[in-house]
C-alpha atoms as a PDB file:
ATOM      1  CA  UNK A   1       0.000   0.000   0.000  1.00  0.00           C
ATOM      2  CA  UNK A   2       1.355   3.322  -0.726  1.00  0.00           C
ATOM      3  CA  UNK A   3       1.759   6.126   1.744  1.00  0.00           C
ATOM      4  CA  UNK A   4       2.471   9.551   1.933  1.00  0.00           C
ATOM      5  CA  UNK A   5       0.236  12.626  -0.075  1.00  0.00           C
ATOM      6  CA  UNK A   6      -1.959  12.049  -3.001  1.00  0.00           C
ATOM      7  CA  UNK A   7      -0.237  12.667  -5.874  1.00  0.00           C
ATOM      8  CA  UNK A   8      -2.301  15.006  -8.535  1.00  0.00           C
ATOM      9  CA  UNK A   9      -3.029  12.128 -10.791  1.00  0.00           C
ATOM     10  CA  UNK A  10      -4.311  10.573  -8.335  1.00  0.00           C
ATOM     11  CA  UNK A  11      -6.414  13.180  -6.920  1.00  0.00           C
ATOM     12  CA  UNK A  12      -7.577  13.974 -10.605  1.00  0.00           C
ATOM     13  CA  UNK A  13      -8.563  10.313 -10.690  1.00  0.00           C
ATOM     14  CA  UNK A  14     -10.652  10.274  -7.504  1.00  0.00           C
ATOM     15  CA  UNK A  15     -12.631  13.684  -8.895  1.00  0.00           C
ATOM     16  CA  UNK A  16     -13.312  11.924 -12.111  1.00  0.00           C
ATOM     17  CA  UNK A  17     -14.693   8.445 -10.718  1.00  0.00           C
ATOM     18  CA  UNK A  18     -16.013   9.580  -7.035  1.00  0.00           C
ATOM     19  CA  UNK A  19     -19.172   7.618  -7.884  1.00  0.00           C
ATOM     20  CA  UNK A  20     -17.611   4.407  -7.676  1.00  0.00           C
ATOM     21  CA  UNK A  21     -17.078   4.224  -3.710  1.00  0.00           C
ATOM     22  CA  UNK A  22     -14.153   5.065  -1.548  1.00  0.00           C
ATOM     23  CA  UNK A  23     -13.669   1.201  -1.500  1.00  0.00           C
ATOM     24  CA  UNK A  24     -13.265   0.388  -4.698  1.00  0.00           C
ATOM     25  CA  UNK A  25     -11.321   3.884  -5.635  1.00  0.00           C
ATOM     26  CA  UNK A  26      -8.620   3.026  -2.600  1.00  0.00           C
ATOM     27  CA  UNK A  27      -8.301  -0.805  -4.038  1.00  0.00           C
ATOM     28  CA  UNK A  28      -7.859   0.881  -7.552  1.00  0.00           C
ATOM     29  CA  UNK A  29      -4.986   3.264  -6.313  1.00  0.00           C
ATOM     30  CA  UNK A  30      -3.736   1.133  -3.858  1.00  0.00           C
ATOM     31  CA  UNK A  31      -4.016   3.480  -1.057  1.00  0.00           C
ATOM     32  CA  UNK A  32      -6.182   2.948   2.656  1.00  0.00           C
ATOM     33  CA  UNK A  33      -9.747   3.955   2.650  1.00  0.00           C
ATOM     34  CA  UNK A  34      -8.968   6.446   5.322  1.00  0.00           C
ATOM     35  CA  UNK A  35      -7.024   8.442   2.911  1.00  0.00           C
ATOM     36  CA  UNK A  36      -9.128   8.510   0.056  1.00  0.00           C
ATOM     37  CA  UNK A  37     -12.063   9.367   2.225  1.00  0.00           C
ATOM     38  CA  UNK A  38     -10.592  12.144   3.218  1.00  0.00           C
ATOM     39  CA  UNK A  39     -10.224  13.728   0.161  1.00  0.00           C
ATOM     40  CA  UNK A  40     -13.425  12.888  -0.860  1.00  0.00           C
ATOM     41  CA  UNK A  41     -14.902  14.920   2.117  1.00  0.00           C
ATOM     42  CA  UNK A  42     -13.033  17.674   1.108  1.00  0.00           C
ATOM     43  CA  UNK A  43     -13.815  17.871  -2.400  1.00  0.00           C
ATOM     44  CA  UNK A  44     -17.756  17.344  -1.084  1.00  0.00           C
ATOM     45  CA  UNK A  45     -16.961  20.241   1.273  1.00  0.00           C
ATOM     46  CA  UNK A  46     -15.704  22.527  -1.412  1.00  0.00           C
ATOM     47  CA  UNK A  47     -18.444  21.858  -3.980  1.00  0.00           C
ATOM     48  CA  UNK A  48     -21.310  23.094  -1.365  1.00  0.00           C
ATOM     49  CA  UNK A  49     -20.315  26.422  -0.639  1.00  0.00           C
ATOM     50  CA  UNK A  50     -21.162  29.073  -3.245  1.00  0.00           C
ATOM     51  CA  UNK A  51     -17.866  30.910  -5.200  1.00  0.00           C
ATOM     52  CA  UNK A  52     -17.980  33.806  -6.768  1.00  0.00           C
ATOM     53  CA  UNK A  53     -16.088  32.714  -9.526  1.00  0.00           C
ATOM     54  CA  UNK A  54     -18.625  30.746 -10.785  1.00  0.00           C
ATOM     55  CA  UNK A  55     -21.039  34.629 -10.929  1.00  0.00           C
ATOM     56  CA  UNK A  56     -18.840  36.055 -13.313  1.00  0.00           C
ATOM     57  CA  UNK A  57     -19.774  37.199 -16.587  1.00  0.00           C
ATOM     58  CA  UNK A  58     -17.170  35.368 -19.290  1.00  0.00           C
ATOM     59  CA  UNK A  59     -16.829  35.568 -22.882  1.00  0.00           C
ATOM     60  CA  UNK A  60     -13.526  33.530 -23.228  1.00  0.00           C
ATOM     61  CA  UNK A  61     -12.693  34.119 -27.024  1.00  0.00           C
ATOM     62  CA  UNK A  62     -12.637  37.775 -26.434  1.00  0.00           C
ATOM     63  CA  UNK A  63     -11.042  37.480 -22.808  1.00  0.00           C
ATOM     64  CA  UNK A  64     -13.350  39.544 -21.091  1.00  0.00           C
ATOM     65  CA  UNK A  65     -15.093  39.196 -17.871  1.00  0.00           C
ATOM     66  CA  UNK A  66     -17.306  41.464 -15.964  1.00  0.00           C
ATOM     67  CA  UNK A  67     -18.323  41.390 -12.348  1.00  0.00           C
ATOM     68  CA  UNK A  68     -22.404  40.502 -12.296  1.00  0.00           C
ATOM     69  CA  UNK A  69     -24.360  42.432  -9.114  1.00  0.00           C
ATOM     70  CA  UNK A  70     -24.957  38.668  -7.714  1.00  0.00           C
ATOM     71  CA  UNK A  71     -21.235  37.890  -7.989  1.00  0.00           C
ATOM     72  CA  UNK A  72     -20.617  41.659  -6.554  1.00  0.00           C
ATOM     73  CA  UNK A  73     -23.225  40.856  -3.493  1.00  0.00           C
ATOM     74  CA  UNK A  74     -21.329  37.647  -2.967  1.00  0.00           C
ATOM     75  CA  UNK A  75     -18.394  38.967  -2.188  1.00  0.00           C
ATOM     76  CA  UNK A  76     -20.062  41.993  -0.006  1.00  0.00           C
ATOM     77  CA  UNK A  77     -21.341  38.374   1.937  1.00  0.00           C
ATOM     78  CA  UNK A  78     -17.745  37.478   1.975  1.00  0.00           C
ATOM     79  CA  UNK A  79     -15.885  40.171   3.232  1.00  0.00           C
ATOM     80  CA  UNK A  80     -18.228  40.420   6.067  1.00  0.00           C
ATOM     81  CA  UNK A  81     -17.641  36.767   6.994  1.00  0.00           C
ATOM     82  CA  UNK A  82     -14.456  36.962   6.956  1.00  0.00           C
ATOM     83  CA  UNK A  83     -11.866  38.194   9.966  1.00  0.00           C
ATOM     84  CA  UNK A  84     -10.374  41.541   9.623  1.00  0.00           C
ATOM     85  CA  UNK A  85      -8.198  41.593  12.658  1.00  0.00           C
ATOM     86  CA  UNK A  86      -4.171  42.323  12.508  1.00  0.00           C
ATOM     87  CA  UNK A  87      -2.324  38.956  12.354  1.00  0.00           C
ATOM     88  CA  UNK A  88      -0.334  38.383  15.893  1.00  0.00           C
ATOM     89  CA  UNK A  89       3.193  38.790  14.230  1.00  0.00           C
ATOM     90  CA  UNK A  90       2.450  42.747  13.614  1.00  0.00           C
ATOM     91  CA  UNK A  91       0.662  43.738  16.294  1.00  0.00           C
ATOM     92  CA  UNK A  92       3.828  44.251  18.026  1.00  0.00           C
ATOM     93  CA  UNK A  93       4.929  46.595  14.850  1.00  0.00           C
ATOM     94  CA  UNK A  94       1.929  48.739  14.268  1.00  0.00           C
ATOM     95  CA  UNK A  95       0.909  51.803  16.374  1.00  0.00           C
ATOM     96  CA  UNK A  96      -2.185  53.784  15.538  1.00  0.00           C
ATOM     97  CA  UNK A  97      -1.993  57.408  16.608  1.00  0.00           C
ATOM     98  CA  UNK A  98      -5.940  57.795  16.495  1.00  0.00           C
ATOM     99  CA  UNK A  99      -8.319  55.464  16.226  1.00  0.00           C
ATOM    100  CA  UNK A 100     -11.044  57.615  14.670  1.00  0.00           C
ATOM    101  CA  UNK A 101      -9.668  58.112  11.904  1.00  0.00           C
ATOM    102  CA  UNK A 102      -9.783  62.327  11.876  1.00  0.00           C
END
């Protein structure tokens, strides 16, 4: 059985044939179950959540793209969610004279 990371091949096969099982795909790879069920969680995990990429207007012959109000409110959603505190490494290193911003 082979050990260590999942190489991209292999990873590109488990996308392609995630139908079959996590049995059958770890017998086929010859890797544990553990492992490939892992990955399969996280590619299950990424495909529920909502990206913005995917709201983006594309014409790909022309290279264009334009940012769509859904894909613009998604990211409004996002920014919110996300943490906007000073990493620990520079709070040390940064000193605000006011904090109102005058």
């Amino acid at each position: 059985m082979k050990k260590g990371p999942l190489s991209k091949k292999e990873k590109e096969f488990i996308d392609n044939n995630v139908a079959i099982g996590v049995p059958d795909l770890a017998t086929k790879l010859d890797r544990s179950t553990a492992v490939v069920s892992r990955y399969v969680e996280t590619i299950t995990d990424d495909s529920s959540t909502t990206s913005t990429h995917n709201l983006f207007a594309r014409k790909k012959e022309r290279g264009v793209t334009v940012m769509t109000e859904a894909a613009s409110m998604a990211s409004d959603d996002n920014k919110k969610a996300r943490k906007t505190e000073m990493p620990a490494r520079h709070k040390g290193a940064i000193h605000k004279i006011r904090e109102d911003g005058r």
